[in-house]
Protein backbone atom coordinates (compact mmCIF):
# COMPACT_ATOMS: atom_id res chain seq x y z
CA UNK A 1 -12.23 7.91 19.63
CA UNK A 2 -14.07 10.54 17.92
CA UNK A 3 -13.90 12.70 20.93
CA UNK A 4 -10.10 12.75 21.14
CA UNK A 5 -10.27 13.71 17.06
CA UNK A 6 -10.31 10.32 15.35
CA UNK A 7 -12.26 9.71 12.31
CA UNK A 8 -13.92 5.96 12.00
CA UNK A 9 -12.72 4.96 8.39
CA UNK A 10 -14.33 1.11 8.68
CA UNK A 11 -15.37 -2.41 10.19
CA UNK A 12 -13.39 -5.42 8.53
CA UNK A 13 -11.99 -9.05 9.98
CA UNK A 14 -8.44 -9.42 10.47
CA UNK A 15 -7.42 -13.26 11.76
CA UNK A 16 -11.12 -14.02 12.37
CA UNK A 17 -11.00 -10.84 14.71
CA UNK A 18 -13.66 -8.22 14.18
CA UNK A 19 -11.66 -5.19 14.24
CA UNK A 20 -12.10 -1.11 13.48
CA UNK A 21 -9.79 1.32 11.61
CA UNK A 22 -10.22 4.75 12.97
CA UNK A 23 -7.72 7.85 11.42
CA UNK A 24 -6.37 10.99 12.66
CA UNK A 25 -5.39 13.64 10.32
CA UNK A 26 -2.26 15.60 10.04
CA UNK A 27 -3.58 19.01 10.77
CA UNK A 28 -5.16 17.30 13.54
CA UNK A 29 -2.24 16.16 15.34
CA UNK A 30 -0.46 18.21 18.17
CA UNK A 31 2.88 16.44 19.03
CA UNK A 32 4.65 17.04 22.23
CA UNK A 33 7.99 15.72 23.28
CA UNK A 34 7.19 12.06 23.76
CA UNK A 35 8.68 9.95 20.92
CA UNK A 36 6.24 9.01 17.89
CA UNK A 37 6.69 7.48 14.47
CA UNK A 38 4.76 8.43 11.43
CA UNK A 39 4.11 6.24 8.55
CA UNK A 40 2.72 7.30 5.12
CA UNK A 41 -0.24 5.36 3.83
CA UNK A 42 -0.14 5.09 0.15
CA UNK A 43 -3.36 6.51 -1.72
């Protein structure tokens, strides 16, 4: 992940699954024409 620009943020549990939240920042992404949403995630 870090390779295509992701950041690792952290290791929690969600459902009893181990899972890992990984970021990409805004000035990092380079949109083309295929469709995308973007959500804001509150501080």
């Amino acid at each position: 992940m870090e390779k295509a620009g992701w950041r690792y943020e952290k290791d929690t549990h969600f459902y009893n699954l181990d899972v890992v939240y990984y970021a990409l920042s805004q000035e990092a992404w380079q949109p083309d024409d295929s469709f995308y949403s973007l959500r804001l995630r509150s501080p």
